[in-house]
Protein backbone atom coordinates (compact mmCIF):
# COMPACT_ATOMS: atom_id res chain seq x y z
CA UNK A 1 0.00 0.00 0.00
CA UNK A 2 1.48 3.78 -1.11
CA UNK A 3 1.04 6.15 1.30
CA UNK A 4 0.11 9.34 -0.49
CA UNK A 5 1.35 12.97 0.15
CA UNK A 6 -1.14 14.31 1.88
CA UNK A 7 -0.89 10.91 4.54
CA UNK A 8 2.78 11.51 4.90
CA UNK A 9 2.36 15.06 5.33
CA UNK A 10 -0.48 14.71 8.37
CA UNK A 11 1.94 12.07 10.19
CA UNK A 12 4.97 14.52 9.67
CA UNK A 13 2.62 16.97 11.54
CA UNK A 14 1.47 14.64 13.96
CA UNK A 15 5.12 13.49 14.95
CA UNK A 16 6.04 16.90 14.83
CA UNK A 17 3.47 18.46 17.19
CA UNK A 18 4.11 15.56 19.80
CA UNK A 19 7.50 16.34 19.36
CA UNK A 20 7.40 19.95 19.93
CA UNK A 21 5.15 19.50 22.99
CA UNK A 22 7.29 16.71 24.76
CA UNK A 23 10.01 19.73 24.45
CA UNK A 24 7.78 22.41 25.69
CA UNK A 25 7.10 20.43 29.14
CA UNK A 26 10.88 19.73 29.43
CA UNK A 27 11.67 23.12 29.03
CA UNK A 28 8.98 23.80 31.50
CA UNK A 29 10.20 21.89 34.33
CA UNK A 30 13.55 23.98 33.50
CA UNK A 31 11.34 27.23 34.39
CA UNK A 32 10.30 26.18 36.96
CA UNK A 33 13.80 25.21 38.37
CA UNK A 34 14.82 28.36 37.60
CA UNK A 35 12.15 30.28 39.10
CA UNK A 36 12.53 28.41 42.82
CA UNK A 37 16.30 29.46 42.50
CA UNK A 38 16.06 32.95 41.64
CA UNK A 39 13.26 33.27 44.03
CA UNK A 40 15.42 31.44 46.88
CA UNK A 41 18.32 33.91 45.48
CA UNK A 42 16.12 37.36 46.17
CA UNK A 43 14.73 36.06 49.50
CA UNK A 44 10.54 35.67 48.10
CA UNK A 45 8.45 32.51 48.42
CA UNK A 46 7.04 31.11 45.25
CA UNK A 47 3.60 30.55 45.00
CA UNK A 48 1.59 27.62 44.02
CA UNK A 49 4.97 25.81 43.18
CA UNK A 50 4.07 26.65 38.99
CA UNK A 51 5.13 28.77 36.11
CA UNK A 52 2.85 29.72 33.40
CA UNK A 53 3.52 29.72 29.59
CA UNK A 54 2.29 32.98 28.27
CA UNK A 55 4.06 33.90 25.09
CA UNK A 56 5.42 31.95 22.17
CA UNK A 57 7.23 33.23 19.19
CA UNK A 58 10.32 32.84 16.80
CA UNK A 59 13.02 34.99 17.33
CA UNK A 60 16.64 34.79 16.36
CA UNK A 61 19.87 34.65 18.94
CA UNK A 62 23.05 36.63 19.04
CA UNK A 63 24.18 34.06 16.35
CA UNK A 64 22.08 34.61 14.11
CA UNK A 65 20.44 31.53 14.37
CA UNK A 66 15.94 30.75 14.77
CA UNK A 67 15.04 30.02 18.16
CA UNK A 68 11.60 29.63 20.05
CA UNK A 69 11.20 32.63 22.15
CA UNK A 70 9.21 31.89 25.14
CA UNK A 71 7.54 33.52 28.26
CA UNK A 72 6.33 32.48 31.64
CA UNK A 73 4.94 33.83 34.34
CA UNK A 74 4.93 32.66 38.23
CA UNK A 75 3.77 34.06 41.38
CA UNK A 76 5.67 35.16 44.44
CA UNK A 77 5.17 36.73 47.61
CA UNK A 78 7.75 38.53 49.79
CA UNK A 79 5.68 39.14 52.86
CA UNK A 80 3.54 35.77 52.75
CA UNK A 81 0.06 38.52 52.32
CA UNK A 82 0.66 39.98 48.52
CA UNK A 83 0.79 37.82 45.39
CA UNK A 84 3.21 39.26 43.10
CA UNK A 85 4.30 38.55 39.17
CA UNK A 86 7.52 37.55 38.25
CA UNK A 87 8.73 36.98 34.47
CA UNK A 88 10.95 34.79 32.84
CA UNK A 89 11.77 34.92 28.90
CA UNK A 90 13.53 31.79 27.21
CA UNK A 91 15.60 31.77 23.72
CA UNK A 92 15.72 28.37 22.77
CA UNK A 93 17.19 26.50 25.94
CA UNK A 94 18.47 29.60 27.69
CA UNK A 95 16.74 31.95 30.40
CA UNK A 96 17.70 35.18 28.81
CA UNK A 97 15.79 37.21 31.26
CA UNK A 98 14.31 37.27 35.15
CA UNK A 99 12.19 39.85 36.24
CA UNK A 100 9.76 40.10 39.22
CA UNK A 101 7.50 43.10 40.21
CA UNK A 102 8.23 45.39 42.54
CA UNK A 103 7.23 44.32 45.72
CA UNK A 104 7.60 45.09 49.61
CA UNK A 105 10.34 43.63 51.71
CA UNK A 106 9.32 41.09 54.40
């Protein structure tokens, strides 16, 4: 039996999309490893022990090279009564930046 193009095309996709998924959760467990540390680093608590994809794009890296540009967002608290938003943007399989809100020291 010949598989036609449009077959071989839909598995490509299929593969593809599980593919690109799988990665997304790996590189969310990263974020999330990197949040509790930069959160133990500034003294805050992070809340609800989760980061949140919000952004996803295709950007390209000092090299010149195409990379997935993502963005996640996590909760914190300094003073255990606020809920705060801190920010983390990934190129690819790098945190290029950390941000959290201003807040109130504890």
């Amino acid at each position: 039996m010949a598989l036609s193009l449009s077959t071989v095309f839909w598995i490509f996709l299929i593969v593809f999309l599980g593919w690109f998924w799988w990665k997304g959760k790996a590189i969310k467990e990263y974020v999330l490893q990197a949040a509790k540390q930069h959160c133990q680093k500034m003294d805050v608590m992070l809340l609800d022990d989760a980061v949140y994809g919000r952004g996803l794009w295709f950007k390209r890296d000092d090299e010149g090279k195409l990379r997935v540009w993502r963005r996640f967002y996590f909760d914190f608290t300094s003073t255990g009564e606020e809920r705060y938003r801190g920010t983390i943007v990934m190129l690819g399989y790098y945190v290029q930046h950390i941000e959290l809100q201003p807040h109130r020291f504890s």
